[in-house]
PDB file of N, CA and C in Angstrom:
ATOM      1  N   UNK A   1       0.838  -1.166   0.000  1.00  0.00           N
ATOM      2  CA  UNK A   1       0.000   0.000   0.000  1.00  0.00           C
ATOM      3  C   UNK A   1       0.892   1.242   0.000  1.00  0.00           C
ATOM      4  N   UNK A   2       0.383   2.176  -0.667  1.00  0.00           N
ATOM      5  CA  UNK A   2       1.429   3.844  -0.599  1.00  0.00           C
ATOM      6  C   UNK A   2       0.143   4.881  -0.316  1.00  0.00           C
ATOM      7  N   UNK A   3       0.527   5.461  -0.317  1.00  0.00           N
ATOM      8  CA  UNK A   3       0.210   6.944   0.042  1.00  0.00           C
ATOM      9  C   UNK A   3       0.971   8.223  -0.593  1.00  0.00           C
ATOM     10  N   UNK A   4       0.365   9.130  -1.854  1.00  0.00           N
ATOM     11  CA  UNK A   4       0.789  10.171  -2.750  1.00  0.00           C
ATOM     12  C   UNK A   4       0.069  11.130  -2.001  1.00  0.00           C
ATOM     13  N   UNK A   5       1.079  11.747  -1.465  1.00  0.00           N
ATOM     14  CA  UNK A   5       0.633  13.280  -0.679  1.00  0.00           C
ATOM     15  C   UNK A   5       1.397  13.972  -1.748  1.00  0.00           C
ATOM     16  N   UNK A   6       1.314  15.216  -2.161  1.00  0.00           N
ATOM     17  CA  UNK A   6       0.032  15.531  -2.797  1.00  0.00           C
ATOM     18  C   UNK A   6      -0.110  16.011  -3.703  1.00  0.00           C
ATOM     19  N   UNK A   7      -1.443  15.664  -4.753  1.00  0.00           N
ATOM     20  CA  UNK A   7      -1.606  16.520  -6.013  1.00  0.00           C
ATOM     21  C   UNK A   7      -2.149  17.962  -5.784  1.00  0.00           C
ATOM     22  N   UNK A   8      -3.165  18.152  -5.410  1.00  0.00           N
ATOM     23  CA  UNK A   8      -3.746  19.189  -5.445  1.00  0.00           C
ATOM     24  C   UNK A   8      -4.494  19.962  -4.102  1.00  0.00           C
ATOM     25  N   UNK A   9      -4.630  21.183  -4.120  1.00  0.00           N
ATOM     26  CA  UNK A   9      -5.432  21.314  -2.838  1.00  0.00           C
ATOM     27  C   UNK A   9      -6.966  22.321  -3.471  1.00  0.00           C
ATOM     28  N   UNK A  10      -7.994  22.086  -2.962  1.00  0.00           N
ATOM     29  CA  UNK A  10      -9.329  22.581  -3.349  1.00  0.00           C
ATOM     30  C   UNK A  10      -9.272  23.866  -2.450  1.00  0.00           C
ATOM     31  N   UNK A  11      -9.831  24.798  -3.888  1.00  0.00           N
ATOM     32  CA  UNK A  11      -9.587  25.909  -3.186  1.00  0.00           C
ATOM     33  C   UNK A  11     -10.455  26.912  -3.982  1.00  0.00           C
ATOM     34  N   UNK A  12     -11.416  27.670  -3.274  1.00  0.00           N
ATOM     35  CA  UNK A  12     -11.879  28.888  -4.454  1.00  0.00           C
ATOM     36  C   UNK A  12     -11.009  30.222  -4.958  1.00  0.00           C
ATOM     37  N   UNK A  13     -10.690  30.340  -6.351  1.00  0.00           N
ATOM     38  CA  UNK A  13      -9.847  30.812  -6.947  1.00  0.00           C
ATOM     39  C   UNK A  13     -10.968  31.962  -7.381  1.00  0.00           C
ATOM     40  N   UNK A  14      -9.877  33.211  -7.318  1.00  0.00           N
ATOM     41  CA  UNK A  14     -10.890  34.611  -7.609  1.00  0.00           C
ATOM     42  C   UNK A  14     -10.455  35.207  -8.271  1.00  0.00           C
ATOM     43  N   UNK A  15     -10.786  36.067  -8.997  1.00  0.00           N
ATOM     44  CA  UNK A  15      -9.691  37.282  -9.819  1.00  0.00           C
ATOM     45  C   UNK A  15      -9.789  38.446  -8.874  1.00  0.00           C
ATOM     46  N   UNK A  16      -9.070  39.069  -9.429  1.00  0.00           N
ATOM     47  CA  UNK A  16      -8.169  40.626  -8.875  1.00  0.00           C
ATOM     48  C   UNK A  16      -9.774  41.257  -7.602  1.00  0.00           C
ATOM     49  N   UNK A  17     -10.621  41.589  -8.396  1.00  0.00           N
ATOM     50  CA  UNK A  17     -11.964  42.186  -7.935  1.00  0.00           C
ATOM     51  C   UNK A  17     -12.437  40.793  -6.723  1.00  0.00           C
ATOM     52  N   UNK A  18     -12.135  39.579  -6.298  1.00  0.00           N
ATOM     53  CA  UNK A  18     -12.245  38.994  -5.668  1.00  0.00           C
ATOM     54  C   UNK A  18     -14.052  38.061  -6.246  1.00  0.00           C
ATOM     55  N   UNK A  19     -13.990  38.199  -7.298  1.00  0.00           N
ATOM     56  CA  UNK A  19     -15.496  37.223  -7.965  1.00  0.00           C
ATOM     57  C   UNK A  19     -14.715  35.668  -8.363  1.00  0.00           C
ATOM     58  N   UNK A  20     -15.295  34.589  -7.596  1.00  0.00           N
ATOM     59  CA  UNK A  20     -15.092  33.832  -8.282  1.00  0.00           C
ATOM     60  C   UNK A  20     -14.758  33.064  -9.420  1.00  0.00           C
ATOM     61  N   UNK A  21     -13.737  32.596 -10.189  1.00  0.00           N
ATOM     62  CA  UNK A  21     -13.756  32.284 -11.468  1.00  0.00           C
ATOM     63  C   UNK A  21     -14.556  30.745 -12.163  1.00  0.00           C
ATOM     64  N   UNK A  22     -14.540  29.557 -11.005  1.00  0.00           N
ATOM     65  CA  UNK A  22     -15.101  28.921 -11.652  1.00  0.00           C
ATOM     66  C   UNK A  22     -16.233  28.277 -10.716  1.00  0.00           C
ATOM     67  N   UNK A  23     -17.400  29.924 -11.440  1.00  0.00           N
ATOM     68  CA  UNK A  23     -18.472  29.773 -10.767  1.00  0.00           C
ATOM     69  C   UNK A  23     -19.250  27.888 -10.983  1.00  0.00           C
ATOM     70  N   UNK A  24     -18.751  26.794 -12.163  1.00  0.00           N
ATOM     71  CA  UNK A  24     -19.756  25.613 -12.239  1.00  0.00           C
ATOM     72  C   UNK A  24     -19.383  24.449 -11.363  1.00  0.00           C
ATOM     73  N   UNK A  25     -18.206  25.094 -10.675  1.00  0.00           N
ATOM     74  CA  UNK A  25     -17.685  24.021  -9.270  1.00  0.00           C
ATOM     75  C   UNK A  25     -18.005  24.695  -8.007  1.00  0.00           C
ATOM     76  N   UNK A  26     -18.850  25.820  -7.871  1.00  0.00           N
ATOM     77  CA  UNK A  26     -18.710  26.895  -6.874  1.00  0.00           C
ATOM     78  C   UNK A  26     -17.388  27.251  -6.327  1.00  0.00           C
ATOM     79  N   UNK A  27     -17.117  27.605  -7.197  1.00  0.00           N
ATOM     80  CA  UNK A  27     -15.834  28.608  -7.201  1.00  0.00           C
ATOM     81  C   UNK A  27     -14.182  27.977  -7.148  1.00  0.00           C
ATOM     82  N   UNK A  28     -14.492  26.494  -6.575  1.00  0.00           N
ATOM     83  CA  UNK A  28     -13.029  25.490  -6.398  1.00  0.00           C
ATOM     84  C   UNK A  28     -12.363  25.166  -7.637  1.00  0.00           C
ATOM     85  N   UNK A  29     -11.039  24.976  -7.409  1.00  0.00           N
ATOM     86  CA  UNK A  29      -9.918  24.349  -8.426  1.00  0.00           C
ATOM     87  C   UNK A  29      -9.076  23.978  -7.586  1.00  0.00           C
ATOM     88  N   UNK A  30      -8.369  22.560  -7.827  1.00  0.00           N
ATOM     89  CA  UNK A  30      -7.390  22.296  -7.809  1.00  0.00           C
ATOM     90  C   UNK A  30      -5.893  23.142  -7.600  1.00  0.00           C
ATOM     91  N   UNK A  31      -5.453  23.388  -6.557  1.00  0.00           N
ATOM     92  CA  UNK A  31      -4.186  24.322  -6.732  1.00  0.00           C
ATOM     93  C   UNK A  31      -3.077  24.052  -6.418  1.00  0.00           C
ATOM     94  N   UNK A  32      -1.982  23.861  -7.183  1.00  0.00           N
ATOM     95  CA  UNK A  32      -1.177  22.853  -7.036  1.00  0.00           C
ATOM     96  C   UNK A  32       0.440  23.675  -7.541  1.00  0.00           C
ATOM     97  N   UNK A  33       1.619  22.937  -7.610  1.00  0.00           N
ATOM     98  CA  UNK A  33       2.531  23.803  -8.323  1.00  0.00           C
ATOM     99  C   UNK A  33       3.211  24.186  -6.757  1.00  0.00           C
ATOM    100  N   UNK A  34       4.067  25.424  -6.945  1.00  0.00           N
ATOM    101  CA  UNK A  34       4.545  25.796  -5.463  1.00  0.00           C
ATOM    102  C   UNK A  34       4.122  26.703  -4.603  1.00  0.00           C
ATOM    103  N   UNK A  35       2.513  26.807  -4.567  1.00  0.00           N
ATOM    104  CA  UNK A  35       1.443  27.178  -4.051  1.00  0.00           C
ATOM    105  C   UNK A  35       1.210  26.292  -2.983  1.00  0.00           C
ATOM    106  N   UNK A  36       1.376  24.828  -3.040  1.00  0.00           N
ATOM    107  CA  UNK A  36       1.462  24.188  -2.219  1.00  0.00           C
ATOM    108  C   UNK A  36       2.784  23.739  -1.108  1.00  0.00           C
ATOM    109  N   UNK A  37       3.645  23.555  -2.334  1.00  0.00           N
ATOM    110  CA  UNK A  37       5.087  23.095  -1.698  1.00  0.00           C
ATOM    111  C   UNK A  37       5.113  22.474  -0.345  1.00  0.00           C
ATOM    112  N   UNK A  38       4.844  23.847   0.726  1.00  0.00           N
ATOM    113  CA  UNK A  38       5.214  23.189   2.125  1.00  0.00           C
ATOM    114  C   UNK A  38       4.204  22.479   2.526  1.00  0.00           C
ATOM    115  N   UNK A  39       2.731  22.371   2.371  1.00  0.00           N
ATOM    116  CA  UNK A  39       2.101  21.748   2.617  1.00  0.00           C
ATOM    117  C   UNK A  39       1.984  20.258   1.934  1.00  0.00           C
ATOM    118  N   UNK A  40       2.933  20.374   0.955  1.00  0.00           N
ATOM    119  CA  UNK A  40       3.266  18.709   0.775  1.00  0.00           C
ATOM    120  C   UNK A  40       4.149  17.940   1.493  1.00  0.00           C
ATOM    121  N   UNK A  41       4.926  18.873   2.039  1.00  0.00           N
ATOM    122  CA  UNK A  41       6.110  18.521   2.871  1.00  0.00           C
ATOM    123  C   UNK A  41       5.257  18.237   4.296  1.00  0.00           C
ATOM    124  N   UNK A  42       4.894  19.092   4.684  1.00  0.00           N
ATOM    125  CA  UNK A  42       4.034  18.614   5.784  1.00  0.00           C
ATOM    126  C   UNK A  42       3.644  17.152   6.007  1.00  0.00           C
ATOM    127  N   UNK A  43       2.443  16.672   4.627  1.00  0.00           N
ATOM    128  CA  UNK A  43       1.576  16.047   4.501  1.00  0.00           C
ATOM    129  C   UNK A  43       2.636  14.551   4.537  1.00  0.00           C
ATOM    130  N   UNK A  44       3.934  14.838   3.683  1.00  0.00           N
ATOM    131  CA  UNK A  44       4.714  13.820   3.707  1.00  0.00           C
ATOM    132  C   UNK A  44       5.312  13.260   4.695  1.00  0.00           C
ATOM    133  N   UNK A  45       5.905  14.432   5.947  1.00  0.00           N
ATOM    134  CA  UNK A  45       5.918  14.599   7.166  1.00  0.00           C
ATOM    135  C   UNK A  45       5.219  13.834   8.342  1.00  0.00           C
ATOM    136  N   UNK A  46       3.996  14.291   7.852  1.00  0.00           N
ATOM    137  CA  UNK A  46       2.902  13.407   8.757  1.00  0.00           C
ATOM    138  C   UNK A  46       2.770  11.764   8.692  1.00  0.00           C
ATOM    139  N   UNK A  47       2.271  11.532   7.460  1.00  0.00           N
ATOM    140  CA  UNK A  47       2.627  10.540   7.065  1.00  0.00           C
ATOM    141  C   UNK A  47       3.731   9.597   7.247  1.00  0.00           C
ATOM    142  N   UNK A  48       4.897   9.835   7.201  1.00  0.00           N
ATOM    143  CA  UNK A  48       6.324   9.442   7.319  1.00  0.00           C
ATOM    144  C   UNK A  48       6.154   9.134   9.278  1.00  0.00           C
ATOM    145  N   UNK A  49       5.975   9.866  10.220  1.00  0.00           N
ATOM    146  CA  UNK A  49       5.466  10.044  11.613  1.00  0.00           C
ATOM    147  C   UNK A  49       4.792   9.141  11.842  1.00  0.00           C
ATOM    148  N   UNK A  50       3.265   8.982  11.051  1.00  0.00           N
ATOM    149  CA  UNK A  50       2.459   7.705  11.267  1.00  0.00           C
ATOM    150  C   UNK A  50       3.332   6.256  11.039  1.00  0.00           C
ATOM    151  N   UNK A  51       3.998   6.407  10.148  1.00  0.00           N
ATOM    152  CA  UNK A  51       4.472   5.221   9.931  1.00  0.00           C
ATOM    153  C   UNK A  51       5.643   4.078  10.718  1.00  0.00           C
ATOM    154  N   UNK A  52       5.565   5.348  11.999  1.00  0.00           N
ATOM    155  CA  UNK A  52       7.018   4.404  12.713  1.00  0.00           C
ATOM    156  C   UNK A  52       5.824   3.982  13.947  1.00  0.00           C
ATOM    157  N   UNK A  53       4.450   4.037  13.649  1.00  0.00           N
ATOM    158  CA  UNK A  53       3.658   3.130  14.692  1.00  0.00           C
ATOM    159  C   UNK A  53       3.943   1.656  14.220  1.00  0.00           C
ATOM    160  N   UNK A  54       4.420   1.329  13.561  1.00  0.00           N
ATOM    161  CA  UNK A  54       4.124  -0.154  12.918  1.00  0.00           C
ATOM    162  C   UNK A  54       3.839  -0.443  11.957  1.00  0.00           C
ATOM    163  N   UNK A  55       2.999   0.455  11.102  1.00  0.00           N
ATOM    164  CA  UNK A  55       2.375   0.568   9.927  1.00  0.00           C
ATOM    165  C   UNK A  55       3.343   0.563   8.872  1.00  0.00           C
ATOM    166  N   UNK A  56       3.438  -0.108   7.721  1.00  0.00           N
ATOM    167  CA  UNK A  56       4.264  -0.568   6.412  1.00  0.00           C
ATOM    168  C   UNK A  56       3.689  -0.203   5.425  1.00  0.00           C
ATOM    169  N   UNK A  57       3.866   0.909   4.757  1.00  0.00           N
ATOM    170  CA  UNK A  57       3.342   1.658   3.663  1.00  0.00           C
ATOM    171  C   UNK A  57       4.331   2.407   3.336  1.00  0.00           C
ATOM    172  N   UNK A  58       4.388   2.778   1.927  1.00  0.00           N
ATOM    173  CA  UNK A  58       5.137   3.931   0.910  1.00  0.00           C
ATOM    174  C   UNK A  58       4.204   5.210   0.933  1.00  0.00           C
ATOM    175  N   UNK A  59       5.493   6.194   0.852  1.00  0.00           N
ATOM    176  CA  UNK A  59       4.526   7.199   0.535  1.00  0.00           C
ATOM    177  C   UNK A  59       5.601   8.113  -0.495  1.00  0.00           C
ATOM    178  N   UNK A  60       4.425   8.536  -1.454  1.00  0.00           N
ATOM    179  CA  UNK A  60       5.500   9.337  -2.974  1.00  0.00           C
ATOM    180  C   UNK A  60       5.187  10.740  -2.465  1.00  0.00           C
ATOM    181  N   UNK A  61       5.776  11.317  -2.611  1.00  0.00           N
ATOM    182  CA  UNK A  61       5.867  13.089  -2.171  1.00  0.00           C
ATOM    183  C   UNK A  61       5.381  13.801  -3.600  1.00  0.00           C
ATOM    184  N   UNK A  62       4.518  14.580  -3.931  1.00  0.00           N
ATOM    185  CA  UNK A  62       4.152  15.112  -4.401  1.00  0.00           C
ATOM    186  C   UNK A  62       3.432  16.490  -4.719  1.00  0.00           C
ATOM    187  N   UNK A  63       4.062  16.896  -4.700  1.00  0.00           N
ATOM    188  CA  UNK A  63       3.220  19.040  -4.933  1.00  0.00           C
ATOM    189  C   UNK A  63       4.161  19.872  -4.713  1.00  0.00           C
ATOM    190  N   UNK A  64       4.315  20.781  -5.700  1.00  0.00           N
ATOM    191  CA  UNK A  64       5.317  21.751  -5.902  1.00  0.00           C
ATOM    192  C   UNK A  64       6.429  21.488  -6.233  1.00  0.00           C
ATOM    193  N   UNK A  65       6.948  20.506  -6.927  1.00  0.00           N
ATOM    194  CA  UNK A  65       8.247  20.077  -7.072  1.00  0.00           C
ATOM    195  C   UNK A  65       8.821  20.756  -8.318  1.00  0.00           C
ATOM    196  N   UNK A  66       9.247  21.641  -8.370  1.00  0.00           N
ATOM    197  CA  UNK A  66       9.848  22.836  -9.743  1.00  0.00           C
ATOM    198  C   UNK A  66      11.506  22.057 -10.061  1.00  0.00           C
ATOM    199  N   UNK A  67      11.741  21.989  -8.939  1.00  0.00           N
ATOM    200  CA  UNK A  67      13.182  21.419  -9.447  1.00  0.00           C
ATOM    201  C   UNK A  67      13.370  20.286  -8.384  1.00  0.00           C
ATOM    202  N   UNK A  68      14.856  20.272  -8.126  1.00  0.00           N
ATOM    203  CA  UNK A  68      15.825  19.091  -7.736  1.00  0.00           C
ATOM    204  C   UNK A  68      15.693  19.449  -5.825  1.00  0.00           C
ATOM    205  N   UNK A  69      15.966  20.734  -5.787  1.00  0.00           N
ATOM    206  CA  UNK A  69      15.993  20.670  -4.460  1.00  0.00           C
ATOM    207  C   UNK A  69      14.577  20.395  -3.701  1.00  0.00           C
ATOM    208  N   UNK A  70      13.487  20.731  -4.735  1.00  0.00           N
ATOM    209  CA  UNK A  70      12.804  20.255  -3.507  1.00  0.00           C
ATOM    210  C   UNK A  70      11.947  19.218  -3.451  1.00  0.00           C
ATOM    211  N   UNK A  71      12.672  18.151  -4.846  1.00  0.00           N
ATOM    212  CA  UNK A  71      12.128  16.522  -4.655  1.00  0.00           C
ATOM    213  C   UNK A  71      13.270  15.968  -3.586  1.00  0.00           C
ATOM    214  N   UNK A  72      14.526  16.851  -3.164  1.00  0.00           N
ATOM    215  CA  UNK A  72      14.932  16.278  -2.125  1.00  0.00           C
ATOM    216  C   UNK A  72      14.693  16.487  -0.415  1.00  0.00           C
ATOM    217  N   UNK A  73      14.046  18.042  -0.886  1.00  0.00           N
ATOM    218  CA  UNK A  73      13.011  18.226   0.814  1.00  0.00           C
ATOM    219  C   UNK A  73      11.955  17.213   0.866  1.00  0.00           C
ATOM    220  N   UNK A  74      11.182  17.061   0.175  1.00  0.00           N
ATOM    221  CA  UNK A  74      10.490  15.689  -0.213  1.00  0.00           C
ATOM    222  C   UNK A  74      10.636  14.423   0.949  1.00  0.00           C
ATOM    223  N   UNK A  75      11.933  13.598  -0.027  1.00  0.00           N
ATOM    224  CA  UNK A  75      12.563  13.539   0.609  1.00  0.00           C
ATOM    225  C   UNK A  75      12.966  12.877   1.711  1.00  0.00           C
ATOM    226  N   UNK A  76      13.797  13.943   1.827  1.00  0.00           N
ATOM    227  CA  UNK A  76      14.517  13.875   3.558  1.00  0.00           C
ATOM    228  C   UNK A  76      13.062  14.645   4.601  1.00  0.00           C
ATOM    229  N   UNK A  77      12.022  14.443   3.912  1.00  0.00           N
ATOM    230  CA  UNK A  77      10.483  14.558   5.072  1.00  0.00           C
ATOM    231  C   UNK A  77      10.466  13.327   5.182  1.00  0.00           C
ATOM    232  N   UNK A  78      10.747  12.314   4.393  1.00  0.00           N
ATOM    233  CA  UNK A  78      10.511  10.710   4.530  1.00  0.00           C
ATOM    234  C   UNK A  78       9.604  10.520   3.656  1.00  0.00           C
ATOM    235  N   UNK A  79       9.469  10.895   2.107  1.00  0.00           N
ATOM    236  CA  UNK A  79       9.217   9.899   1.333  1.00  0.00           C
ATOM    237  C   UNK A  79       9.842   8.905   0.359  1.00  0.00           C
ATOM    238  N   UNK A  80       9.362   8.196   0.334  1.00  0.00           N
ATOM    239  CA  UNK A  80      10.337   6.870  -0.439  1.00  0.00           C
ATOM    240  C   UNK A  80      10.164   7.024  -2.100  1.00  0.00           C
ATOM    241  N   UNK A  81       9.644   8.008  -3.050  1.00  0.00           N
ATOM    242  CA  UNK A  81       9.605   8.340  -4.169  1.00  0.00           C
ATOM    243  C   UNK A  81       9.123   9.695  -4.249  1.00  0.00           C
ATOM    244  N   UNK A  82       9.689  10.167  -5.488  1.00  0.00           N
ATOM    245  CA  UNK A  82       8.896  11.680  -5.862  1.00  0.00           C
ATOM    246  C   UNK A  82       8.420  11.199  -7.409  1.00  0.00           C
ATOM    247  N   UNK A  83       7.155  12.567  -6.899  1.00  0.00           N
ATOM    248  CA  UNK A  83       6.909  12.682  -8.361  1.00  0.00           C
ATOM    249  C   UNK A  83       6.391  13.819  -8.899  1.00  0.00           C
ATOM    250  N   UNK A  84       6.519  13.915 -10.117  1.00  0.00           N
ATOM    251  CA  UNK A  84       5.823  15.991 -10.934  1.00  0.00           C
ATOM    252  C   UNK A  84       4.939  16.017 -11.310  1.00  0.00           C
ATOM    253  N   UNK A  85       4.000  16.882 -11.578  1.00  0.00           N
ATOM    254  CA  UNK A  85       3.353  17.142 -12.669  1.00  0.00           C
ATOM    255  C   UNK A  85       3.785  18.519 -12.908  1.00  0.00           C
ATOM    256  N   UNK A  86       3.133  19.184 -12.592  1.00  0.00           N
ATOM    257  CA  UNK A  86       3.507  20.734 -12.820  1.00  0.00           C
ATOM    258  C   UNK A  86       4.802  21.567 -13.382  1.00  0.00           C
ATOM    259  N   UNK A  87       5.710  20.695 -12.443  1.00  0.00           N
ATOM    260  CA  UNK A  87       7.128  20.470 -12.672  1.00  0.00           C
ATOM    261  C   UNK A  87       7.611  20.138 -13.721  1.00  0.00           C
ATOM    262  N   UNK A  88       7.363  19.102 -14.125  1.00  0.00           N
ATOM    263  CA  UNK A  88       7.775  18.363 -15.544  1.00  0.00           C
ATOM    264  C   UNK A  88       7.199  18.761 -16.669  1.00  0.00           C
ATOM    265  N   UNK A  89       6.002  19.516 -16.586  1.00  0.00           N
ATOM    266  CA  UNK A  89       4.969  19.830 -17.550  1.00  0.00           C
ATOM    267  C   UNK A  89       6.346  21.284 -17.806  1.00  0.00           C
ATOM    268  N   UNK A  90       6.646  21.940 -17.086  1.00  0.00           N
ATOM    269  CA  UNK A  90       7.126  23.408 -17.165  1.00  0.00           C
ATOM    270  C   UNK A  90       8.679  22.545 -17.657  1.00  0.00           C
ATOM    271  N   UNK A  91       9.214  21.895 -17.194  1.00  0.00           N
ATOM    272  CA  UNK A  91      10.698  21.338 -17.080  1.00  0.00           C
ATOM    273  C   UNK A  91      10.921  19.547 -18.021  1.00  0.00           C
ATOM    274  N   UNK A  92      11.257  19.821 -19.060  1.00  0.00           N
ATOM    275  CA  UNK A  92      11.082  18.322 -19.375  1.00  0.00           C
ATOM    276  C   UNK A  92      12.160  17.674 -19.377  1.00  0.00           C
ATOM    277  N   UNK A  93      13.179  17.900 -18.556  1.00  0.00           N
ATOM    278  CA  UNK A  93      14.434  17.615 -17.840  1.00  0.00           C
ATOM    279  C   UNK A  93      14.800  17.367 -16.613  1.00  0.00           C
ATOM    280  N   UNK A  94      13.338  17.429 -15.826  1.00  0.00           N
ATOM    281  CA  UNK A  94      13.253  17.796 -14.749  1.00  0.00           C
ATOM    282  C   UNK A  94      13.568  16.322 -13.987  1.00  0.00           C
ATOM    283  N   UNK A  95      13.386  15.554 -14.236  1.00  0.00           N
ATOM    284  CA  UNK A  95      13.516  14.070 -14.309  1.00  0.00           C
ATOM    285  C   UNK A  95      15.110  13.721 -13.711  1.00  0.00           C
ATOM    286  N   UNK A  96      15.515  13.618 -15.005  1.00  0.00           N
ATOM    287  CA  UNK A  96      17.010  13.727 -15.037  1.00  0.00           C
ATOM    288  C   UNK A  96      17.837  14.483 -13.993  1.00  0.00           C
ATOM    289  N   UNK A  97      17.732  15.763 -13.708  1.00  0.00           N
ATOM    290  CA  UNK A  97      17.910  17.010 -12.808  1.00  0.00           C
ATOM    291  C   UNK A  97      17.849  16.021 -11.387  1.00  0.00           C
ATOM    292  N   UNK A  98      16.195  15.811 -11.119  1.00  0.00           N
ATOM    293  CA  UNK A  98      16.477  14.972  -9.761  1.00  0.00           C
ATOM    294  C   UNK A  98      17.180  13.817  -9.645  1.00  0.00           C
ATOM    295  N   UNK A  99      17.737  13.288 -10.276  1.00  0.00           N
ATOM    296  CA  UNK A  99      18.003  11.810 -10.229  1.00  0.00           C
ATOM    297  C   UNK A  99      19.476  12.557  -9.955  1.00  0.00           C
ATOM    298  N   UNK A 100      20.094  13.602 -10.763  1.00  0.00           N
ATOM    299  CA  UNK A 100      21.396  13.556 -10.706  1.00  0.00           C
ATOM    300  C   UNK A 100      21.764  14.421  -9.175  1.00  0.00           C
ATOM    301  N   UNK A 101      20.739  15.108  -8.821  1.00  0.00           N
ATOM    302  CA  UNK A 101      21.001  16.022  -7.238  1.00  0.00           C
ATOM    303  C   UNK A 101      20.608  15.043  -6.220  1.00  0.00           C
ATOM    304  N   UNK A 102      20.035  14.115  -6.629  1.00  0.00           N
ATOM    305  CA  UNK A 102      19.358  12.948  -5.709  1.00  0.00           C
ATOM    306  C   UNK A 102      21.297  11.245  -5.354  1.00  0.00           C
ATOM    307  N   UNK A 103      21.891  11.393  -6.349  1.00  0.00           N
ATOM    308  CA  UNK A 103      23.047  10.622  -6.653  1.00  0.00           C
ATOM    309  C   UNK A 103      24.187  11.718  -6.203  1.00  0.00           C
ATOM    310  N   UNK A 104      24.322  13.139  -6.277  1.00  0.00           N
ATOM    311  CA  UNK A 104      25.121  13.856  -5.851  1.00  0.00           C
ATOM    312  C   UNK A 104      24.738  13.959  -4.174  1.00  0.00           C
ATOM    313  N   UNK A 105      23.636  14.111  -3.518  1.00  0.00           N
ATOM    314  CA  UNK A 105      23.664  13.895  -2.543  1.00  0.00           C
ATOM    315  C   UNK A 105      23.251  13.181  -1.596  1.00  0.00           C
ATOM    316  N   UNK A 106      23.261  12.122  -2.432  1.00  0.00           N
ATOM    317  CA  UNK A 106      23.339  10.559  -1.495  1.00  0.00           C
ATOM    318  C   UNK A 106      21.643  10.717  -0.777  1.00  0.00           C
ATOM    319  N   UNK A 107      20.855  11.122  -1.325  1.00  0.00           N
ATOM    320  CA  UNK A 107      19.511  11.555  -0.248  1.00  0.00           C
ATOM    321  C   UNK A 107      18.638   9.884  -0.974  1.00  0.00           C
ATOM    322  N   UNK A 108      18.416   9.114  -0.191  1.00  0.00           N
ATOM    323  CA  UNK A 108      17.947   8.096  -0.426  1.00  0.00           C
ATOM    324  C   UNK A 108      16.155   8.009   0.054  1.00  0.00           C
ATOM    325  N   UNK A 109      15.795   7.683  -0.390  1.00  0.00           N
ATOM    326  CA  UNK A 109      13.828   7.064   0.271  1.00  0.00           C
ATOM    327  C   UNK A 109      14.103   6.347   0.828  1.00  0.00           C
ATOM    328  N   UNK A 110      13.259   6.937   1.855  1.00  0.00           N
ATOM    329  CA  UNK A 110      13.093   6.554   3.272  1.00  0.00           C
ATOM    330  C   UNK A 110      13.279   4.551   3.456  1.00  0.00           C
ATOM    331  N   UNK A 111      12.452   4.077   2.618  1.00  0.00           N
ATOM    332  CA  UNK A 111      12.785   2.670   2.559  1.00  0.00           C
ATOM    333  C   UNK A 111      14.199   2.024   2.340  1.00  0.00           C
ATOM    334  N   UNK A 112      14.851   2.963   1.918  1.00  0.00           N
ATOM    335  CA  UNK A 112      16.301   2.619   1.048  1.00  0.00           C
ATOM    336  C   UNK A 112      17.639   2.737   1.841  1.00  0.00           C
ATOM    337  N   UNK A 113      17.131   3.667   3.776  1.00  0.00           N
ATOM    338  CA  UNK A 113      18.142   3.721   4.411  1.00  0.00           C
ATOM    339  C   UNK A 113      18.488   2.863   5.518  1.00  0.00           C
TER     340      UNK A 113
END
């Protein structure tokens, strides 16, 4: 079993004048990118915490990951994989990038130490 903290967070999104934009969800979207960042770290955090009760589960770190450093805050929060969207969508190297800051500094998932 794993656990992907996180894609997105629900949220009503407004323009400048503060009116809702997507009045056919009442007003929520998905908000994700490094809008979230620390609250993935958190979430991974938490998670990672629950898991030294006994409990045997993965968890992939996910939200806000723009680059290398901070699929390795990720991480060293205690998750045992990362992953992009936002990131990779903007960066299509972005891949590569972590793997090589992830091998330069020895930062292993949590399962792997």
């Amino acid at each position: 079993m794993a656990y992907v903290a996180m894609n997105s967070v629900a949220a009503v999104v407004r323009d400048r004048d503060g009116v809702p934009l997507f009045t056919d969800r009442g007003g929520k979207a998905g908000i994700c990118g490094s809008a979230i960042r620390e609250l993935a770290r958190r979430a991974v955090a938490n998670l990672a915490e629950q898991r030294t009760g006994g409990r045997d589960y993965k968890i992939v770190g996910l939200g806000g990951i723009l680059g290398p450093r901070d699929a390795v805050s990720l991480m060293k929060s205690g998750a045992d994989a990362v992953e992009s969207a936002t990131g990779a969508l903007l960066n299509p190297f972005l891949a590569l990038e972590v793997r090589l800051r992830l091998l330069q500094t020895k930062v292993r998932g949590a399962t792997h130490r």
